[in-house]
PDB file of N, CA and C in Angstrom:
ATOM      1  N   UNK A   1      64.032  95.175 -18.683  1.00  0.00           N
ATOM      2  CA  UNK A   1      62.720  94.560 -18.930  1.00  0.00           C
ATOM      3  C   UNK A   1      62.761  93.728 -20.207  1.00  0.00           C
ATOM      4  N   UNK A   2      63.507  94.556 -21.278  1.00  0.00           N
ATOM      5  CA  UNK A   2      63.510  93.551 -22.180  1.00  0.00           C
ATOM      6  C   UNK A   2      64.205  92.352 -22.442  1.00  0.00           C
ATOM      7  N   UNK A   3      65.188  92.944 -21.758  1.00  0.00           N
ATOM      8  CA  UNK A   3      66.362  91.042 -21.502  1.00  0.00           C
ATOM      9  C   UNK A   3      65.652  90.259 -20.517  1.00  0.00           C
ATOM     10  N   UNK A   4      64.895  90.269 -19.631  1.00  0.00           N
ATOM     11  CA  UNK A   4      64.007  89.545 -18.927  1.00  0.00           C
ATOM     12  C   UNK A   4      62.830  88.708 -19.813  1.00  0.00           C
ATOM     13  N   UNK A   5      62.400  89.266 -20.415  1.00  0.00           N
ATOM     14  CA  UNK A   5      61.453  88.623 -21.447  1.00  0.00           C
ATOM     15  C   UNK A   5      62.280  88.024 -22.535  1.00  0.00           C
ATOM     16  N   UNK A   6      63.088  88.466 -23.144  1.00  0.00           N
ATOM     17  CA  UNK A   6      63.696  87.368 -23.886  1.00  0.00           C
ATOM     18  C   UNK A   6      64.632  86.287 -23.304  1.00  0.00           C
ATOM     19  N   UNK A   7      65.214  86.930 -22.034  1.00  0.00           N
ATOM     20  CA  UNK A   7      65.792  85.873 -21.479  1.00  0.00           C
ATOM     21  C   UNK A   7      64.255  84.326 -21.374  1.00  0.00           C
ATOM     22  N   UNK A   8      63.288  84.933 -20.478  1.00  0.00           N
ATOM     23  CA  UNK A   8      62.096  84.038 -20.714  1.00  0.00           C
ATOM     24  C   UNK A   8      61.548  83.306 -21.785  1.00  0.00           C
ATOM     25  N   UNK A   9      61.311  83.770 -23.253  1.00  0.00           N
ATOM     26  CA  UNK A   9      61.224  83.147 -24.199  1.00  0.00           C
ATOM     27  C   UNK A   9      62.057  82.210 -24.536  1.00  0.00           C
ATOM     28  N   UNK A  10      63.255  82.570 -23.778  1.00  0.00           N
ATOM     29  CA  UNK A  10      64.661  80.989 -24.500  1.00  0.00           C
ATOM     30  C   UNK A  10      64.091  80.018 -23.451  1.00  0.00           C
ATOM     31  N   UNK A  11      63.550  80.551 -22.675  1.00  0.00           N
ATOM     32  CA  UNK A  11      63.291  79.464 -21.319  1.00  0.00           C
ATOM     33  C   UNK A  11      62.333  78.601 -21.968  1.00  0.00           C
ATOM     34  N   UNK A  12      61.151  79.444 -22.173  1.00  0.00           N
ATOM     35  CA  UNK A  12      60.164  78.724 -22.784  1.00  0.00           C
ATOM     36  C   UNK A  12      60.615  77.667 -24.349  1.00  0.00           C
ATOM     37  N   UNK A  13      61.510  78.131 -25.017  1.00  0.00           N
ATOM     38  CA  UNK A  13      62.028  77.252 -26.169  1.00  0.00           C
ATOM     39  C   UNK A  13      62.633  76.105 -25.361  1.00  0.00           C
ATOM     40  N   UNK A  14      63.670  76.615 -24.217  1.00  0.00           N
ATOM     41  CA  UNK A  14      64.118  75.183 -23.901  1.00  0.00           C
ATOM     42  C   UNK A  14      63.442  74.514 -23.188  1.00  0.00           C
ATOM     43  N   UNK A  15      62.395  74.826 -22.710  1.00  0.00           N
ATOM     44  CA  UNK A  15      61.174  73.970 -21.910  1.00  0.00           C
ATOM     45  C   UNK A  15      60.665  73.471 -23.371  1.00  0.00           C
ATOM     46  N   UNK A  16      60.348  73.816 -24.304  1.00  0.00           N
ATOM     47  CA  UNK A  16      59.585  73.016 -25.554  1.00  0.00           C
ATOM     48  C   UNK A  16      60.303  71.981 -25.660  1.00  0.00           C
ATOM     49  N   UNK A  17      61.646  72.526 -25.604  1.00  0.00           N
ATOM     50  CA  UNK A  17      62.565  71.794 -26.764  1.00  0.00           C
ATOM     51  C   UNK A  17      62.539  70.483 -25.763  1.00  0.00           C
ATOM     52  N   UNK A  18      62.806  70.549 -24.141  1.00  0.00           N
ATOM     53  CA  UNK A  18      62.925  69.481 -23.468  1.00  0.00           C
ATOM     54  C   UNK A  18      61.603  68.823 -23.553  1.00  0.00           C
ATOM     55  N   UNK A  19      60.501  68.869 -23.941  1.00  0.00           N
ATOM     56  CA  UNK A  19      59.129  68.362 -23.735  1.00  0.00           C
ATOM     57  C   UNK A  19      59.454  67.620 -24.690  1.00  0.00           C
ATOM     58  N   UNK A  20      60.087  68.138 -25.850  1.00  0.00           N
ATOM     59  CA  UNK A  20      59.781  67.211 -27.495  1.00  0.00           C
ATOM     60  C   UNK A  20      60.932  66.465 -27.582  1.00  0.00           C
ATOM     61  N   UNK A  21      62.037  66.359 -26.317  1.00  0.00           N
ATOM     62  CA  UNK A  21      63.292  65.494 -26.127  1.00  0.00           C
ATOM     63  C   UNK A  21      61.969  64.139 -25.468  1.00  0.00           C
ATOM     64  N   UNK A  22      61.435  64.434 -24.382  1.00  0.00           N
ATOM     65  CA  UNK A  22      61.033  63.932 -23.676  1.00  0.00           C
ATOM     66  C   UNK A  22      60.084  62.796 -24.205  1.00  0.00           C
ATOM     67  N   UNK A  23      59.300  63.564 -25.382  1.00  0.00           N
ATOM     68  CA  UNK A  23      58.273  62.637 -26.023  1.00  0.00           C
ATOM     69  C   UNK A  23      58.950  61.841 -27.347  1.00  0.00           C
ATOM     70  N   UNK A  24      60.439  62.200 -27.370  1.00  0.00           N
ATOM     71  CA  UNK A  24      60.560  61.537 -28.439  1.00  0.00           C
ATOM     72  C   UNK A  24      61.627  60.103 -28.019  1.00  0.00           C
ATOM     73  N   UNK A  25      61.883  60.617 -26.286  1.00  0.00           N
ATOM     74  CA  UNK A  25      62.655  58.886 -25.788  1.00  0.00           C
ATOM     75  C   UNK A  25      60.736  58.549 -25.553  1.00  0.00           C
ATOM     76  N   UNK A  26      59.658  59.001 -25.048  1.00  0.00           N
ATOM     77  CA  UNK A  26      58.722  58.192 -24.583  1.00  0.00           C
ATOM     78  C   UNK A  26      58.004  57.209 -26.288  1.00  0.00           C
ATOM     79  N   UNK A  27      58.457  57.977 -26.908  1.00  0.00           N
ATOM     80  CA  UNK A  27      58.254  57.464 -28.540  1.00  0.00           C
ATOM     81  C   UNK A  27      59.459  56.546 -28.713  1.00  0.00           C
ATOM     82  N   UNK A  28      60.781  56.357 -28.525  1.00  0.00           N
ATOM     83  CA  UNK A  28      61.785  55.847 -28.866  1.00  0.00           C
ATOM     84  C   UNK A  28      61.416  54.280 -28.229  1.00  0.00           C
ATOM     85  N   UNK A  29      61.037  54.638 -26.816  1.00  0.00           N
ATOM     86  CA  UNK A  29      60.538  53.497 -25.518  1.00  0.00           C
ATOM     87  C   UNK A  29      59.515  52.618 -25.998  1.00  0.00           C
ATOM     88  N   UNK A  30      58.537  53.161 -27.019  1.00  0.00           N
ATOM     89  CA  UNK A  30      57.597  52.400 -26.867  1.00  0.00           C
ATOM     90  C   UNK A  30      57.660  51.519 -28.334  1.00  0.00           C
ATOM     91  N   UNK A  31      58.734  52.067 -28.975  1.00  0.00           N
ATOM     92  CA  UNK A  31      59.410  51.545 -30.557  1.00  0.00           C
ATOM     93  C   UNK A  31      60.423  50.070 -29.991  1.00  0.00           C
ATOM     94  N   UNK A  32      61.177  50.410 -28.603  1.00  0.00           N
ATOM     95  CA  UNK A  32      61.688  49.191 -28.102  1.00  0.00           C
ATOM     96  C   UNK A  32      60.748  48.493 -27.470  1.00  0.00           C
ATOM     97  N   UNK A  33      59.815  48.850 -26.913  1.00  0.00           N
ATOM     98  CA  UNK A  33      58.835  47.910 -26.636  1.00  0.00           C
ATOM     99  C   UNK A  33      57.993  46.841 -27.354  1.00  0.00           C
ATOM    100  N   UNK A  34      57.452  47.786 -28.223  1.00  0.00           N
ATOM    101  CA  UNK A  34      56.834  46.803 -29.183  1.00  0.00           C
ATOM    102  C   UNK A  34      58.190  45.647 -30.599  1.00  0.00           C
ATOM    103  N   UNK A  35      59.394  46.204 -30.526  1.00  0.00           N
ATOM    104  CA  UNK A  35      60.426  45.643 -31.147  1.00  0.00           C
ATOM    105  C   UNK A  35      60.529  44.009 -30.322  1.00  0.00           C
ATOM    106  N   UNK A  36      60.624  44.721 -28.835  1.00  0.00           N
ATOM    107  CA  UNK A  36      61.543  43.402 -28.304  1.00  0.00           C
ATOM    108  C   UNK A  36      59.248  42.718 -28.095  1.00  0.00           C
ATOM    109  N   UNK A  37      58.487  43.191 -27.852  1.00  0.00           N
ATOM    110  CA  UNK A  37      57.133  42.023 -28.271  1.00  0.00           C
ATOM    111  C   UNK A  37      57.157  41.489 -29.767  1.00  0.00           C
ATOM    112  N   UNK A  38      57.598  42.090 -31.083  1.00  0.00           N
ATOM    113  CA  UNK A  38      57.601  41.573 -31.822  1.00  0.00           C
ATOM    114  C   UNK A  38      58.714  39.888 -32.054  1.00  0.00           C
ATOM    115  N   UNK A  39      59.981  40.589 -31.030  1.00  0.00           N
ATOM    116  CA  UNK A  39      60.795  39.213 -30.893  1.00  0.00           C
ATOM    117  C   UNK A  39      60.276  38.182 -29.994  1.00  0.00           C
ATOM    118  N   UNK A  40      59.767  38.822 -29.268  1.00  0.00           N
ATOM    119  CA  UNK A  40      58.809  37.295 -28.373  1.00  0.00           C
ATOM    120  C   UNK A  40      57.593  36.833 -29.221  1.00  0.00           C
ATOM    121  N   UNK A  41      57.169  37.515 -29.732  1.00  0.00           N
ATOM    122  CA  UNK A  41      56.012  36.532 -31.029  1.00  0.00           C
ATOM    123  C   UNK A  41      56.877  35.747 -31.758  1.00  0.00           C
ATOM    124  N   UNK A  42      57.890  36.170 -32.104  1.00  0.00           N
ATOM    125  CA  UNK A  42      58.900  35.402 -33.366  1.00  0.00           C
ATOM    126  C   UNK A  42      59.029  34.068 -33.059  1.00  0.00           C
ATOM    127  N   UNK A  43      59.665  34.583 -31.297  1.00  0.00           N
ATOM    128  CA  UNK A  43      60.057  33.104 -30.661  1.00  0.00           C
ATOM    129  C   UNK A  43      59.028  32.271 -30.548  1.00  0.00           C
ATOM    130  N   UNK A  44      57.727  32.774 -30.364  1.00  0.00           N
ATOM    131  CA  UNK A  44      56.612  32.085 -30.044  1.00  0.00           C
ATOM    132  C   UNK A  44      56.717  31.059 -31.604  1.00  0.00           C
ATOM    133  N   UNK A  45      56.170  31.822 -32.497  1.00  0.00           N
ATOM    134  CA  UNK A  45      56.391  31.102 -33.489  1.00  0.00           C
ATOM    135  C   UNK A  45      57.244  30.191 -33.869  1.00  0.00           C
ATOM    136  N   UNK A  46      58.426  29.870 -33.732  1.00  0.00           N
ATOM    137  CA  UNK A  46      59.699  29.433 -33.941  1.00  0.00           C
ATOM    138  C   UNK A  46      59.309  27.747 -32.610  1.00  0.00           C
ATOM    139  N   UNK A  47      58.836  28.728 -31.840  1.00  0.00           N
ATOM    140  CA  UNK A  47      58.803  27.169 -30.926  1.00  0.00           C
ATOM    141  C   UNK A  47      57.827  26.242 -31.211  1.00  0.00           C
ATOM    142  N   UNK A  48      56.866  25.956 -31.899  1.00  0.00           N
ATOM    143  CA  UNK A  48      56.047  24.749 -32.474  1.00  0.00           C
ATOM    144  C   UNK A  48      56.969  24.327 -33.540  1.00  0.00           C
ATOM    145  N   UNK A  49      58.019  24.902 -34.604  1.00  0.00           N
ATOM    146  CA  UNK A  49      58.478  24.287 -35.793  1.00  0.00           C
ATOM    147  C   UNK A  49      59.380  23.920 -35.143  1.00  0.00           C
ATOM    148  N   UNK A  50      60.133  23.839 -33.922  1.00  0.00           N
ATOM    149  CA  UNK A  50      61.571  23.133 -33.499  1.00  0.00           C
ATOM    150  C   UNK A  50      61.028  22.108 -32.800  1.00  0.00           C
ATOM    151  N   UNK A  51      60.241  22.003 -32.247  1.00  0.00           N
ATOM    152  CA  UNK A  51      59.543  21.122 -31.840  1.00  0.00           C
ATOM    153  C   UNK A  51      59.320  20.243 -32.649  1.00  0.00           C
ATOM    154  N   UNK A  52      58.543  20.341 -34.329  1.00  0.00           N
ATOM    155  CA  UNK A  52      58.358  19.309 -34.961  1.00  0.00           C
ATOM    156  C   UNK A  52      59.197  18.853 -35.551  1.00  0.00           C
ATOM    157  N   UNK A  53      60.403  19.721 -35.875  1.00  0.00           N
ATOM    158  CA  UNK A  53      61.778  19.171 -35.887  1.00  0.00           C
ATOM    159  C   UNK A  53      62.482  18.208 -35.357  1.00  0.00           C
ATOM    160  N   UNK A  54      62.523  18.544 -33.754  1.00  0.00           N
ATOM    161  CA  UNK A  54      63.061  17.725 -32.973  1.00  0.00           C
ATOM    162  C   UNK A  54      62.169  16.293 -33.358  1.00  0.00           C
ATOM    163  N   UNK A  55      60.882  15.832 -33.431  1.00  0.00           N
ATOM    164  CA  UNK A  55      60.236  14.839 -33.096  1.00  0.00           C
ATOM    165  C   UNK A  55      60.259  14.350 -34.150  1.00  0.00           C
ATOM    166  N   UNK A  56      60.719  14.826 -35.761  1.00  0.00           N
ATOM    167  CA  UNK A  56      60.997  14.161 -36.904  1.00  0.00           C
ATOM    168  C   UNK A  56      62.221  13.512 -37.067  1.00  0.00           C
ATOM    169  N   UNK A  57      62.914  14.642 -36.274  1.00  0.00           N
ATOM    170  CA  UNK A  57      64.438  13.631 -36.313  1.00  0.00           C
ATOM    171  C   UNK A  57      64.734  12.502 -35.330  1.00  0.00           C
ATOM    172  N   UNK A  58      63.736  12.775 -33.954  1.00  0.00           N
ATOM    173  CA  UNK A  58      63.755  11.363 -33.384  1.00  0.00           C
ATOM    174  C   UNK A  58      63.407  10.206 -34.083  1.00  0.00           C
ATOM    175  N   UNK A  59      61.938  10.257 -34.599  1.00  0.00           N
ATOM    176  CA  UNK A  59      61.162   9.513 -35.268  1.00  0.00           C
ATOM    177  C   UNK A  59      62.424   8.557 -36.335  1.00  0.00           C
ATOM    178  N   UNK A  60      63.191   9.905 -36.871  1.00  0.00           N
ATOM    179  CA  UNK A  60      64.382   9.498 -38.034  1.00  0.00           C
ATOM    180  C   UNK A  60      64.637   8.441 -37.598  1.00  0.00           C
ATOM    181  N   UNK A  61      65.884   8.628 -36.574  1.00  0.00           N
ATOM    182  CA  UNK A  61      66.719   8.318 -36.056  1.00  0.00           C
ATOM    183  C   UNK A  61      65.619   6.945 -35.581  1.00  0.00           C
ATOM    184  N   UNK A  62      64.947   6.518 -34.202  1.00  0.00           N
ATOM    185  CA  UNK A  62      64.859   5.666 -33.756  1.00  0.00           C
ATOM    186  C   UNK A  62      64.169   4.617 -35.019  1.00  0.00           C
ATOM    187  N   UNK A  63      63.391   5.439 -36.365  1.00  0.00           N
ATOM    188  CA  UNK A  63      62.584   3.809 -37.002  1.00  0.00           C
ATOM    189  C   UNK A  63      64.042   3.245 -37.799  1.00  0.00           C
ATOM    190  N   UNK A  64      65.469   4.125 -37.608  1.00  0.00           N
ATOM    191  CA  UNK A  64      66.378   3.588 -38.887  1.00  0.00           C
ATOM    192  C   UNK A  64      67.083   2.199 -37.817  1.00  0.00           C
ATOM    193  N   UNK A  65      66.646   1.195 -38.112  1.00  0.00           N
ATOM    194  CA  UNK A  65      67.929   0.399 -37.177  1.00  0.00           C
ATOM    195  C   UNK A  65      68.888   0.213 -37.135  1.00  0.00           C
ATOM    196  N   UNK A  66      69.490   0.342 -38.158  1.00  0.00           N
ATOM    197  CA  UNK A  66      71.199   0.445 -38.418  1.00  0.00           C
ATOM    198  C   UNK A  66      71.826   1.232 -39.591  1.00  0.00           C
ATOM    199  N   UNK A  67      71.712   2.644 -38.434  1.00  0.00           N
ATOM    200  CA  UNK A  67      72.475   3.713 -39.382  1.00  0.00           C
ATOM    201  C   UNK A  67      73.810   3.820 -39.913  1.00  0.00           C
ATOM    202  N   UNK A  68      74.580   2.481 -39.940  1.00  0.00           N
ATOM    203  CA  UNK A  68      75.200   2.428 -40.791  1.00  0.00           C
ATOM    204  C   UNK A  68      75.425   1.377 -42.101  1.00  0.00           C
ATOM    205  N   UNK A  69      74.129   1.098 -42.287  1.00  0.00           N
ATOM    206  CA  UNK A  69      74.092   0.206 -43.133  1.00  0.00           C
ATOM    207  C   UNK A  69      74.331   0.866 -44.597  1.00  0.00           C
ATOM    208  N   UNK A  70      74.448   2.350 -45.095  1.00  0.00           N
ATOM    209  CA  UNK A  70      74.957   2.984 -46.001  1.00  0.00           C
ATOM    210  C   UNK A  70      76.448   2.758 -46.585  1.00  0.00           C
ATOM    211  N   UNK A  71      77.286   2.596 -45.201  1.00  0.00           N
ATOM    212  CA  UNK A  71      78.603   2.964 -44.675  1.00  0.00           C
ATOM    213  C   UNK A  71      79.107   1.383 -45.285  1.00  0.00           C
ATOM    214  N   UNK A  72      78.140   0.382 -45.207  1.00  0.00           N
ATOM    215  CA  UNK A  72      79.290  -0.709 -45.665  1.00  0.00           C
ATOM    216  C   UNK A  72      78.723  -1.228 -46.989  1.00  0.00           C
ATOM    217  N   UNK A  73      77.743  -0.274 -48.064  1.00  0.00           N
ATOM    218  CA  UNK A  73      77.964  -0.520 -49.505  1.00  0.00           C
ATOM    219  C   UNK A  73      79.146   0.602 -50.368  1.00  0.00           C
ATOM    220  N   UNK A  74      79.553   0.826 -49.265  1.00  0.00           N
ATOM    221  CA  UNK A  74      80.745   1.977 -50.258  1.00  0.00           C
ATOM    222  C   UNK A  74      81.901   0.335 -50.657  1.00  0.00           C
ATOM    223  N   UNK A  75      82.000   0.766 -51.414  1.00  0.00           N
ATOM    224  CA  UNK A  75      83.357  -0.043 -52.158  1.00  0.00           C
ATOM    225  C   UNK A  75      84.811   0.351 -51.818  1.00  0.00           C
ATOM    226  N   UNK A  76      85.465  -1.024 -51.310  1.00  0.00           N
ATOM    227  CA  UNK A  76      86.732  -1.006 -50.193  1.00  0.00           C
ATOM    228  C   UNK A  76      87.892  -0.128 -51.268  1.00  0.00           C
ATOM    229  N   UNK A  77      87.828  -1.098 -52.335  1.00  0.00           N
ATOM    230  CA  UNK A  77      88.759  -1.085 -53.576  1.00  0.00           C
ATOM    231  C   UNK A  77      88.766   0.418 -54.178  1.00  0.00           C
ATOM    232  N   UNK A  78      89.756   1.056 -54.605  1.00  0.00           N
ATOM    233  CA  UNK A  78      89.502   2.412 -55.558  1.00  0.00           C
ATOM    234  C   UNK A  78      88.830   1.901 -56.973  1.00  0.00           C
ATOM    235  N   UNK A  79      87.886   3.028 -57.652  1.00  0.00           N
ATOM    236  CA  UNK A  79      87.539   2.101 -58.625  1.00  0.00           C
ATOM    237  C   UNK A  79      88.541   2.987 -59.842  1.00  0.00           C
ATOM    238  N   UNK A  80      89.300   2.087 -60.689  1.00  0.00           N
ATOM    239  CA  UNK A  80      89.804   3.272 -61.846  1.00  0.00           C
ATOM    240  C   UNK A  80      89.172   3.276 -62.910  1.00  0.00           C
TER     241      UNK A  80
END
């Protein structure tokens, strides 16, 4: 009788113990959940500034008309 009841009490510990395994992946789950929503806000964010990126460097690029007009005030000669 008495190894029956303590056999039962380990039962009941490892039934706890599996409940508080259980709630701590349903806690782990919802730590990756809101992780990988925090990386989709990020991206959210991130996509209006590449955007104005991209359209500054077009802007660059198409008002310069001749991007190499830098390239032929360098001096041919070494200077000493």
């Amino acid at each position: 009788m008495n190894y029956s009841q303590s056999s039962h009490s380990l039962e009941l510990i490892d039934t706890e113990q599996d409940i508080f395994d259980s709630q701590q992946d349903i806690f782990d789950s919802q730590q990756d959940i809101f992780d990988s929503q925090q990386d989709i806000f990020d991206s959210q964010q991130d996509i209006p500034q590449a955007q104005s990126v991209s359209v500054e460097n077009f802007e660059l690029i198409s008002s310069d008309s001749s991007p190499y007009s830098t390239v032929s005030s360098i001096p041919t000669d070494p200077v000493i």
